[in-house]
PDB file of N, CA and C in Angstrom:
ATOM      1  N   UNK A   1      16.850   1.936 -42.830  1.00  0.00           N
ATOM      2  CA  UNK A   1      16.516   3.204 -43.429  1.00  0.00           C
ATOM      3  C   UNK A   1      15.498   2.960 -44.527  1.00  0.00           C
ATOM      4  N   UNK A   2      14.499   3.821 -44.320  1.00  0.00           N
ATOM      5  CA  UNK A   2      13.309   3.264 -45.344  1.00  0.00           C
ATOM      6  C   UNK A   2      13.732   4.645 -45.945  1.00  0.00           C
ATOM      7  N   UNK A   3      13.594   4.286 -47.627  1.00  0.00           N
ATOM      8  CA  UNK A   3      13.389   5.015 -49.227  1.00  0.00           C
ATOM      9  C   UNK A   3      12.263   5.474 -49.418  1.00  0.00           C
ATOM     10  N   UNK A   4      11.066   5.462 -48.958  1.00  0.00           N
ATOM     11  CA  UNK A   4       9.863   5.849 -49.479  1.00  0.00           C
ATOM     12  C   UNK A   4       9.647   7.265 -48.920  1.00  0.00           C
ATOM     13  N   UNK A   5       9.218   8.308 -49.461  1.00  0.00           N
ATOM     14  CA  UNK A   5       9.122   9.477 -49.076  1.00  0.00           C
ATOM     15  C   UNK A   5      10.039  10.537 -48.693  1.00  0.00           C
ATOM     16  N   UNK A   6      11.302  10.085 -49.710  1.00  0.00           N
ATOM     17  CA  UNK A   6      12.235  10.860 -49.003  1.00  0.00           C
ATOM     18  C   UNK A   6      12.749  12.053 -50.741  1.00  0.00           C
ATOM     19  N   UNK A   7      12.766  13.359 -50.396  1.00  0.00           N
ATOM     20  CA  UNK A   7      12.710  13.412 -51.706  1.00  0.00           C
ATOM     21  C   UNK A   7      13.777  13.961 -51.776  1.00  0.00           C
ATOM     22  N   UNK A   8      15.420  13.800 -51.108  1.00  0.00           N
ATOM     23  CA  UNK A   8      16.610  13.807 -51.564  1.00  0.00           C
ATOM     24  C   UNK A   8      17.656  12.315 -52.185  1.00  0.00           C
ATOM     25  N   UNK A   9      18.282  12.928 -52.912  1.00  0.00           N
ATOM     26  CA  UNK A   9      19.013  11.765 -53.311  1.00  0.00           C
ATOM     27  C   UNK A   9      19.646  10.697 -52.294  1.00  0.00           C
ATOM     28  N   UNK A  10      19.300   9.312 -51.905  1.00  0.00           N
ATOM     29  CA  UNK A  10      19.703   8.380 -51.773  1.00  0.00           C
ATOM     30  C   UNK A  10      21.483   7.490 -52.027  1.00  0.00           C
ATOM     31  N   UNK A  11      21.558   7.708 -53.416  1.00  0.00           N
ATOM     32  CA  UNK A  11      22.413   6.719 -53.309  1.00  0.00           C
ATOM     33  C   UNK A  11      23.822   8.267 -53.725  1.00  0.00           C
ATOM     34  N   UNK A  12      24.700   7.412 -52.818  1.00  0.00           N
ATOM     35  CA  UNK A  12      26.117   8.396 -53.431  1.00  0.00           C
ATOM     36  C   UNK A  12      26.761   7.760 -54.047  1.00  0.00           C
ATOM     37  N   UNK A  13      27.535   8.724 -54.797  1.00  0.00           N
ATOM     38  CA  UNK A  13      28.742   8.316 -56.054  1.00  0.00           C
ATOM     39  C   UNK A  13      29.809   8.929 -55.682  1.00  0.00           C
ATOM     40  N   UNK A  14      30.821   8.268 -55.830  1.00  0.00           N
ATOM     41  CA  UNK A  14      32.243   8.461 -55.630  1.00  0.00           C
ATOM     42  C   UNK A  14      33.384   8.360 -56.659  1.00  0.00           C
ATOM     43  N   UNK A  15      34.010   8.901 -56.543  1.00  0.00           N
ATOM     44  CA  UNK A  15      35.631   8.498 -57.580  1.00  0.00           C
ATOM     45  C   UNK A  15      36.416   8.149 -56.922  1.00  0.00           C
ATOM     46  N   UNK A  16      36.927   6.323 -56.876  1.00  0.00           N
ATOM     47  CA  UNK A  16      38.192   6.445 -56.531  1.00  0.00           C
ATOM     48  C   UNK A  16      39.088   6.842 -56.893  1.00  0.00           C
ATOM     49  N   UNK A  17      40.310   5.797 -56.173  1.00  0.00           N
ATOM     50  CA  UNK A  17      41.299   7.029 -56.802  1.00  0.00           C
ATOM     51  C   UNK A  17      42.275   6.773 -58.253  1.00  0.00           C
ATOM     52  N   UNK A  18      41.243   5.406 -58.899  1.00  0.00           N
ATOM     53  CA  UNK A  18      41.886   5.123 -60.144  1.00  0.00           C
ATOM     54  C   UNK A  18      40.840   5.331 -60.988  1.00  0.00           C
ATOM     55  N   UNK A  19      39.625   6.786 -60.523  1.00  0.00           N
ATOM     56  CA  UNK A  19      38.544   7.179 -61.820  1.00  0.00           C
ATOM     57  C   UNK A  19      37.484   6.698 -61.932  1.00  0.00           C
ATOM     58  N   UNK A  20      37.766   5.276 -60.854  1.00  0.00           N
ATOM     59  CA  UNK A  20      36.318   4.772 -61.192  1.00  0.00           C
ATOM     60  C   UNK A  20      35.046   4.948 -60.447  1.00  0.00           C
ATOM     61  N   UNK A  21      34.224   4.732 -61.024  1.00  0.00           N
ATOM     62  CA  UNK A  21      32.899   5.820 -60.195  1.00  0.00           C
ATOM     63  C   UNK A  21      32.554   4.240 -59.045  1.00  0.00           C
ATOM     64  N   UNK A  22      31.917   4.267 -57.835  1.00  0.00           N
ATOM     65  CA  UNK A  22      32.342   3.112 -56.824  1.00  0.00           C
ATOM     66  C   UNK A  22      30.528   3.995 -56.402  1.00  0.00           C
ATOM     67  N   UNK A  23      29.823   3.468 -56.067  1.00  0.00           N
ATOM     68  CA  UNK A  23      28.553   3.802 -55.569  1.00  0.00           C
ATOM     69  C   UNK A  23      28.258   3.228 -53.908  1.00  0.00           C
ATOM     70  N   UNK A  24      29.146   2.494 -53.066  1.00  0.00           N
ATOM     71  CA  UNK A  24      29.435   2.338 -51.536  1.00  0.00           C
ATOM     72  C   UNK A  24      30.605   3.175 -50.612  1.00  0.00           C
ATOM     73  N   UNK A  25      30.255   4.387 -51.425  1.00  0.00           N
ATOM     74  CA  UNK A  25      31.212   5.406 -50.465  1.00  0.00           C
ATOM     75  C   UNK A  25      30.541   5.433 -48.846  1.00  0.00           C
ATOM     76  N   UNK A  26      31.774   4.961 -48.050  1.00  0.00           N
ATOM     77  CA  UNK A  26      31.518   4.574 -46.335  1.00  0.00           C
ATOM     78  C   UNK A  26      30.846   6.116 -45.619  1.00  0.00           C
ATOM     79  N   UNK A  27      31.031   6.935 -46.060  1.00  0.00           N
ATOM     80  CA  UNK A  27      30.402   7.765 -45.224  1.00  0.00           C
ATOM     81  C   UNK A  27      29.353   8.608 -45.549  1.00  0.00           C
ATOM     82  N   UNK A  28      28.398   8.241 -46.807  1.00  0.00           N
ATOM     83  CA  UNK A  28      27.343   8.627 -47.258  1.00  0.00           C
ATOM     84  C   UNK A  28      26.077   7.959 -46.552  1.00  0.00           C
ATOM     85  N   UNK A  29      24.970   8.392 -47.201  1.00  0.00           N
ATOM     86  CA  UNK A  29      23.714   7.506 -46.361  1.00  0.00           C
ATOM     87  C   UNK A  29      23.539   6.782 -47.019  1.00  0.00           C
ATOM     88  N   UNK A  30      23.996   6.495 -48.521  1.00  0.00           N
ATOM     89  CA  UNK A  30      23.829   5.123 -49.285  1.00  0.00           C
ATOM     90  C   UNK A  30      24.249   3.863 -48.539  1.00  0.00           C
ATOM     91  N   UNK A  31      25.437   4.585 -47.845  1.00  0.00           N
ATOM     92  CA  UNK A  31      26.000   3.354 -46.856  1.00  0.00           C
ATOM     93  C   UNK A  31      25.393   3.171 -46.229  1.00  0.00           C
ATOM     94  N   UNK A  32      24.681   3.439 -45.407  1.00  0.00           N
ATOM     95  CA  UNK A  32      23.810   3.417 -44.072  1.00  0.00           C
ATOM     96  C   UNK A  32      22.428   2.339 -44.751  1.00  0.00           C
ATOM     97  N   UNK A  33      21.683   3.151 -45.986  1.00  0.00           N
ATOM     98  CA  UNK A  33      20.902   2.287 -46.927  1.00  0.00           C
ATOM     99  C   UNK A  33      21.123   0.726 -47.319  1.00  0.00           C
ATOM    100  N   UNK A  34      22.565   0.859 -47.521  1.00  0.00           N
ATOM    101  CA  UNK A  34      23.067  -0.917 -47.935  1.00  0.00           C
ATOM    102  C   UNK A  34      23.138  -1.511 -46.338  1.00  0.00           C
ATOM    103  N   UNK A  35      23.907  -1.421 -45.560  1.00  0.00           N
ATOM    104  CA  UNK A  35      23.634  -1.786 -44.395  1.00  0.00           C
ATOM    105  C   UNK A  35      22.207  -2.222 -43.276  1.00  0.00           C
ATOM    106  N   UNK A  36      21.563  -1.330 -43.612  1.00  0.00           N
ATOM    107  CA  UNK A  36      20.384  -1.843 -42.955  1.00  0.00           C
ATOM    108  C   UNK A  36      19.735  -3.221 -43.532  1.00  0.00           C
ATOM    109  N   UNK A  37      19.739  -2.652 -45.073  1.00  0.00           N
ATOM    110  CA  UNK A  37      18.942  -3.617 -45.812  1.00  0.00           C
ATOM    111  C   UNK A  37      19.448  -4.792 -46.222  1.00  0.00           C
ATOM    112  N   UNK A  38      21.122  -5.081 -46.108  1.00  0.00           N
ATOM    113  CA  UNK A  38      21.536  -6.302 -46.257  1.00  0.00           C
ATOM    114  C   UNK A  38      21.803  -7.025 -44.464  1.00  0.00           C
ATOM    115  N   UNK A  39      21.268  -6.305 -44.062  1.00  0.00           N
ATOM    116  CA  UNK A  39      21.177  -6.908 -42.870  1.00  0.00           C
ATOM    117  C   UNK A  39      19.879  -7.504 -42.225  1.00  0.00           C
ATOM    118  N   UNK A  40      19.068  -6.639 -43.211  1.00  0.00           N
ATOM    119  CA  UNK A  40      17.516  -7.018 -42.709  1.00  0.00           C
ATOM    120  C   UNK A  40      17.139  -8.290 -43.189  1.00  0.00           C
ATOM    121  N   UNK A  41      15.864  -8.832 -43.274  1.00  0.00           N
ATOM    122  CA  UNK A  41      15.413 -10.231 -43.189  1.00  0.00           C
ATOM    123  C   UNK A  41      15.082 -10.363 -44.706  1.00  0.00           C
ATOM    124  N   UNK A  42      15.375  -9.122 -45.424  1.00  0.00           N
ATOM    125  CA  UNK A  42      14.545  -9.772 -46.945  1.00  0.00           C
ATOM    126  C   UNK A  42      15.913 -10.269 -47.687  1.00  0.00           C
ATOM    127  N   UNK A  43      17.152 -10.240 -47.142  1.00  0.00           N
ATOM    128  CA  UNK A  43      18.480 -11.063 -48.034  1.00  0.00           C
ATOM    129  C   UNK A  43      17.875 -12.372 -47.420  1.00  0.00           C
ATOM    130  N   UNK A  44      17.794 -13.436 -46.314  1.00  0.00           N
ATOM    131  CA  UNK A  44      17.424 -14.350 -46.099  1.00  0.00           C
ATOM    132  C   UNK A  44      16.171 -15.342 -46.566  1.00  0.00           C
ATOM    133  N   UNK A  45      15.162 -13.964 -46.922  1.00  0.00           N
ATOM    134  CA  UNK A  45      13.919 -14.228 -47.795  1.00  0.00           C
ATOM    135  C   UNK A  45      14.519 -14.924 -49.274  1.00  0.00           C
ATOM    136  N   UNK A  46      15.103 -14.441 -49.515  1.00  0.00           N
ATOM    137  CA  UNK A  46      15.458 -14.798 -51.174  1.00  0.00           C
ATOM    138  C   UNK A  46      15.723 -15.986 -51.320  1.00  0.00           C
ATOM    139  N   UNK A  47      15.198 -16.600 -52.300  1.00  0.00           N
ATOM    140  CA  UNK A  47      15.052 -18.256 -52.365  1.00  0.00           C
ATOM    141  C   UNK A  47      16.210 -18.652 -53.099  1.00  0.00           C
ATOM    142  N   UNK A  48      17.269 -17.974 -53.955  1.00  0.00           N
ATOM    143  CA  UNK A  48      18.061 -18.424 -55.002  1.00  0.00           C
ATOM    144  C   UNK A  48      19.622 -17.934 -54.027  1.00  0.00           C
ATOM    145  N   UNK A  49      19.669 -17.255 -52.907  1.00  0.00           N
ATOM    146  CA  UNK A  49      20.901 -17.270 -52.280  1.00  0.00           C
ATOM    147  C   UNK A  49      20.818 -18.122 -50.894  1.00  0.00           C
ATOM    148  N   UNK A  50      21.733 -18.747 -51.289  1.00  0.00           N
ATOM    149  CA  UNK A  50      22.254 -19.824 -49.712  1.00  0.00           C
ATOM    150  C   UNK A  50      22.004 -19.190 -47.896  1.00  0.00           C
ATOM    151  N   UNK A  51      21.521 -20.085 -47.597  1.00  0.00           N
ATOM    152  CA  UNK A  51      21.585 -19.697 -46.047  1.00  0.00           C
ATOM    153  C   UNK A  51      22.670 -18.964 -45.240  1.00  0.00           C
ATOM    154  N   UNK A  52      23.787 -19.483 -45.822  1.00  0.00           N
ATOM    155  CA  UNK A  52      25.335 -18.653 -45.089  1.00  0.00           C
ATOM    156  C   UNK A  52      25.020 -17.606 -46.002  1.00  0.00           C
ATOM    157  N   UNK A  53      24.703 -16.832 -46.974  1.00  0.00           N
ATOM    158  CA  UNK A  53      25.131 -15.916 -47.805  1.00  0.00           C
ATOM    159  C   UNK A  53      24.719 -14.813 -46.480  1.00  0.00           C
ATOM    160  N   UNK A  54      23.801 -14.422 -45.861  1.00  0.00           N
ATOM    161  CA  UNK A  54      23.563 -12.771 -45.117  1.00  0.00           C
ATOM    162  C   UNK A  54      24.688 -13.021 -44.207  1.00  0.00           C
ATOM    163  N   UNK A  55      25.624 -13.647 -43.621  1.00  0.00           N
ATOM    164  CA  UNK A  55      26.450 -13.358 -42.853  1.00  0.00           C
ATOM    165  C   UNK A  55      28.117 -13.245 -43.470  1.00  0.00           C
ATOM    166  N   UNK A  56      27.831 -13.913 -44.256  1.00  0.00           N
ATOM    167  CA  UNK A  56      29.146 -13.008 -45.422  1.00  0.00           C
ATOM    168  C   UNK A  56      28.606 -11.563 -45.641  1.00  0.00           C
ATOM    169  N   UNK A  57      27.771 -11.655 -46.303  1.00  0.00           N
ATOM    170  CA  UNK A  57      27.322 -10.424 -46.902  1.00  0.00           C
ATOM    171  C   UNK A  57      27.455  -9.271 -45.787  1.00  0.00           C
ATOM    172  N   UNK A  58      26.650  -9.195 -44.826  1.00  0.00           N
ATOM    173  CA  UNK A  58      27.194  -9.107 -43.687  1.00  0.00           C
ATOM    174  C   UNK A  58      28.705  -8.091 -42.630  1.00  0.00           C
ATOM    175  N   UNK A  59      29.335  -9.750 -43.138  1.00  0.00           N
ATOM    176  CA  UNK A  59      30.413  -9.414 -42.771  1.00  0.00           C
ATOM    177  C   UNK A  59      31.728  -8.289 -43.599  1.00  0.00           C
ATOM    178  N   UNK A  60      31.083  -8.357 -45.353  1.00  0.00           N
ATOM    179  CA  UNK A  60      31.928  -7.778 -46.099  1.00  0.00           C
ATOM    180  C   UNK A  60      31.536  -6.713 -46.191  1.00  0.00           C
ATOM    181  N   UNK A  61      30.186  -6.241 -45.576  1.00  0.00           N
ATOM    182  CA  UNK A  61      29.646  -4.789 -45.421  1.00  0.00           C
ATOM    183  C   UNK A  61      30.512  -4.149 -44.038  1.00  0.00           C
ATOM    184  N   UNK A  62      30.840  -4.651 -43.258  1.00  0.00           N
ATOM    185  CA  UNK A  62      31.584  -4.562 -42.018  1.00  0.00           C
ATOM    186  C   UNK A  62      32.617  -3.969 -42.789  1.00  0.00           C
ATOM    187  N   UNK A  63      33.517  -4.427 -43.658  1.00  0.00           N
ATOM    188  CA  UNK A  63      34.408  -4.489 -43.921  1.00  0.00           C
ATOM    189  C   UNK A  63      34.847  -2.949 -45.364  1.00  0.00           C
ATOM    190  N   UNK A  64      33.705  -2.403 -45.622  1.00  0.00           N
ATOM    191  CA  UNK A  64      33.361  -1.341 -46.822  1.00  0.00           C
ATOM    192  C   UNK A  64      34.184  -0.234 -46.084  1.00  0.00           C
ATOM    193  N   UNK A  65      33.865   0.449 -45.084  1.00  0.00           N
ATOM    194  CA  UNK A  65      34.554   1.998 -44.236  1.00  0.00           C
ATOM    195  C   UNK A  65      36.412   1.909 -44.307  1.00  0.00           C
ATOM    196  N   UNK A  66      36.921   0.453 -44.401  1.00  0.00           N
ATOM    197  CA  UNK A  66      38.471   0.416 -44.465  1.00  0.00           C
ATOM    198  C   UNK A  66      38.492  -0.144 -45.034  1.00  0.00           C
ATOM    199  N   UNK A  67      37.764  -0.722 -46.419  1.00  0.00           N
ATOM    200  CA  UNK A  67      38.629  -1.103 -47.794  1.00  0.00           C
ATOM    201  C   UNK A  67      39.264  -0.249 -48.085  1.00  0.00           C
ATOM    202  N   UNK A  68      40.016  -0.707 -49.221  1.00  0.00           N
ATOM    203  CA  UNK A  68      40.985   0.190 -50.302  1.00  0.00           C
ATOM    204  C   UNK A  68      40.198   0.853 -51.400  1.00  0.00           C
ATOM    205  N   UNK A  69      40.062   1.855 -51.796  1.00  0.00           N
ATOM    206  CA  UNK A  69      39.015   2.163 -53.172  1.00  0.00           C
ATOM    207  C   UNK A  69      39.151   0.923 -54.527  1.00  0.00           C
ATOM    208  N   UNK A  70      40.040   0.020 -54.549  1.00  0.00           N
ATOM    209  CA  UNK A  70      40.230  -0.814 -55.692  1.00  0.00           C
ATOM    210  C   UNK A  70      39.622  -2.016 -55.219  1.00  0.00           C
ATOM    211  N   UNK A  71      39.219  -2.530 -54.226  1.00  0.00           N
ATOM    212  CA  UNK A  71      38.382  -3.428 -53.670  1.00  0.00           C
ATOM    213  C   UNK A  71      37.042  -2.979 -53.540  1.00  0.00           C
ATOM    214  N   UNK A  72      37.212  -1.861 -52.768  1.00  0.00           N
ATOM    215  CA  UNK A  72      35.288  -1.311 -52.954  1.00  0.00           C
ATOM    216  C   UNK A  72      34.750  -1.158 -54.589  1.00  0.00           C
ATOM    217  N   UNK A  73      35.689  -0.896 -55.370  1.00  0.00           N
ATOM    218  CA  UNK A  73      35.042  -0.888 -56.617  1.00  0.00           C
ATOM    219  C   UNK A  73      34.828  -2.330 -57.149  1.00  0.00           C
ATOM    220  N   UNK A  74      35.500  -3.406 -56.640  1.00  0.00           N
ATOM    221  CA  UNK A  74      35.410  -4.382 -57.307  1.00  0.00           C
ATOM    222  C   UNK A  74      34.377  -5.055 -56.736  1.00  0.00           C
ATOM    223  N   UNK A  75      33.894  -5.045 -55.351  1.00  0.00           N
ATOM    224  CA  UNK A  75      32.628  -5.540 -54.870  1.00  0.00           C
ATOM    225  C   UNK A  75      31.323  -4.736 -55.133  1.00  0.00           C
ATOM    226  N   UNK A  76      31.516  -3.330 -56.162  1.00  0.00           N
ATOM    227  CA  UNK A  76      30.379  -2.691 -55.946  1.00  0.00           C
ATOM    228  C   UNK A  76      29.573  -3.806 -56.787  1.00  0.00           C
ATOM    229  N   UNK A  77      29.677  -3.929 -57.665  1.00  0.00           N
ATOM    230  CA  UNK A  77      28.421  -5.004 -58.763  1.00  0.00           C
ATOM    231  C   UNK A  77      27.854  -5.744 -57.840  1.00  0.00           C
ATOM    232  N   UNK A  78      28.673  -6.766 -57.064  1.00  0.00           N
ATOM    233  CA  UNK A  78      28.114  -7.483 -56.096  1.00  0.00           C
ATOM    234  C   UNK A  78      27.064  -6.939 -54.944  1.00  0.00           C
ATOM    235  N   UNK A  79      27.356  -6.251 -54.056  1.00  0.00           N
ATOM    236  CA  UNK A  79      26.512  -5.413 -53.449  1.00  0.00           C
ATOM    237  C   UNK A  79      25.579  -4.698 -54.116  1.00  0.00           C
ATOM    238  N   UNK A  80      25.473  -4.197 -55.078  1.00  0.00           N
ATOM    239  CA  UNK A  80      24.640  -3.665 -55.970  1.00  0.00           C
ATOM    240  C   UNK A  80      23.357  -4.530 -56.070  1.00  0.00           C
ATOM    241  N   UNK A  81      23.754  -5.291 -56.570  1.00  0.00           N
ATOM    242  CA  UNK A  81      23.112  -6.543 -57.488  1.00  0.00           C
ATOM    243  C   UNK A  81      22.119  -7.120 -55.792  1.00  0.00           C
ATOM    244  N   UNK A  82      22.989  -7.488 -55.151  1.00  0.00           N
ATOM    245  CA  UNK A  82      22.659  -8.312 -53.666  1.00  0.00           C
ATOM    246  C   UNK A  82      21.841  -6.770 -53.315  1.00  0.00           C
ATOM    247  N   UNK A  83      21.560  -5.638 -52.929  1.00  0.00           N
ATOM    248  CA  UNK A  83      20.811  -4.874 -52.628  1.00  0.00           C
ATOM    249  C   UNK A  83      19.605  -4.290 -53.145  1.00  0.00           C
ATOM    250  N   UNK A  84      19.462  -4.694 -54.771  1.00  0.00           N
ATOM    251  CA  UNK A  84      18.586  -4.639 -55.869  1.00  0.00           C
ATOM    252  C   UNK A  84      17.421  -6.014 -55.392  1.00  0.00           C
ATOM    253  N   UNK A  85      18.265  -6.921 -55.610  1.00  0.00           N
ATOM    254  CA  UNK A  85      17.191  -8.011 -55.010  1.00  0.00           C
ATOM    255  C   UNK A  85      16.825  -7.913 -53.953  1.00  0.00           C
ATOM    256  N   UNK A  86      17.150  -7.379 -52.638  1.00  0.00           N
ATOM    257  CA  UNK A  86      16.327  -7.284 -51.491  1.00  0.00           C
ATOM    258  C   UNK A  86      15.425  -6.458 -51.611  1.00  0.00           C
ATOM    259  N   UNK A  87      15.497  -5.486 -52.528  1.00  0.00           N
ATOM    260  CA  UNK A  87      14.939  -3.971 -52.238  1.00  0.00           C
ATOM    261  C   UNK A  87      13.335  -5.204 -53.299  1.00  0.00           C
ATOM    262  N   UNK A  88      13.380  -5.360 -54.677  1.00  0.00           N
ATOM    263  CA  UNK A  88      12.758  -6.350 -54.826  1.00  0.00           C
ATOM    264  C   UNK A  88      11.592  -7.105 -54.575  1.00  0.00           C
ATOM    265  N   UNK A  89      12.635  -7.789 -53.816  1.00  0.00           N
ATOM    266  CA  UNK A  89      11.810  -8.852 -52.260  1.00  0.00           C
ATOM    267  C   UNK A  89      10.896  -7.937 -51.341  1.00  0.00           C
ATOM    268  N   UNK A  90      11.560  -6.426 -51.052  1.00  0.00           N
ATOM    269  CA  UNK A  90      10.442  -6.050 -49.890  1.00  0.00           C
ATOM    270  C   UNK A  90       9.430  -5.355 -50.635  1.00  0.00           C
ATOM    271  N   UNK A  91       9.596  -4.943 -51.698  1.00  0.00           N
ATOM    272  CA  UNK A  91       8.599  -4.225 -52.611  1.00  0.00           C
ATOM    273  C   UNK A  91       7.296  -5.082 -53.368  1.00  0.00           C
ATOM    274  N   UNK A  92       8.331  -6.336 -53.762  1.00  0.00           N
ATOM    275  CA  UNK A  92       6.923  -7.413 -54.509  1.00  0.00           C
ATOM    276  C   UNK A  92       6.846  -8.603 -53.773  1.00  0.00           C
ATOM    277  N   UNK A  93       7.706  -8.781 -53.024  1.00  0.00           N
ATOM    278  CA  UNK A  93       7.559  -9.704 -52.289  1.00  0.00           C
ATOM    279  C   UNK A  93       8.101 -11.283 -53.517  1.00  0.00           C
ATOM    280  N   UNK A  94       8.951 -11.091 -53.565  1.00  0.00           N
ATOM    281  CA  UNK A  94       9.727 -12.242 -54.750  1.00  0.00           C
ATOM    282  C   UNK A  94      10.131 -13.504 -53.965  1.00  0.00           C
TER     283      UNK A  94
END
C-alpha cells in the first residue's frame, strides 16, 4: 500500500481494553500499511537489522489479528519503530 497521495488518514488508533491507545488495530488499513511494508524488501535493505529479523517480523505481523490487546500494545513501539525505518529506507534510501 503506497502513502503518497492519499489524502485520508492512514494510520488507526485504538483503545484497548486496559486504556491504552495501541496504533496496530487488525482491521484498519494501518494494518494492511504495516504489512505490506514489513514485508517488502526495504526491512531487508536496512543495514543495522539482522538477516533473520524480516521473517520474525514477519511472522509476528501474522500473528497481530489474534493477539490479546495487552500484547498488541506491548509490541506496538516495536513495530512502530521497525515500520518508521523502512518507510525511511524507501523515502531516502538509508
Amino acid at each position: 500500500m503506497k502513502i503518497s497521495g492519499r489524502q485520508e488518514p492512514v494510520c488507526a488508533v485504538g483503545v484497548s481494553g486496559d486504556g491504552k491507545l495501541v496504533t496496530t488495530v487488525p482491521s484498519e488499513r494501518f494494518h494492511e500499511l504495516l504489512q505490506d511494508t514489513l514485508r517488502g524488501p526495504d526491512l531487508a535493505k536496512l543495514p543495522f537489522y539482522p538477516e533473520f529479523i524480516p521473517k520474525r517480523v514477519a511472522a509476528l505481523s501474522d500473528r497481530l489479528p489474534t493477539m490479546p490487546d495487552s500484547d498488541r500494545v506491548a509490541w506496538d513501539p516495536v513495530l512502530m519503530t521497525t515500520l518508521s525505518a523502512c518507510v525511511l529506507q524507501q523515502r531516502f534510501g538509508l
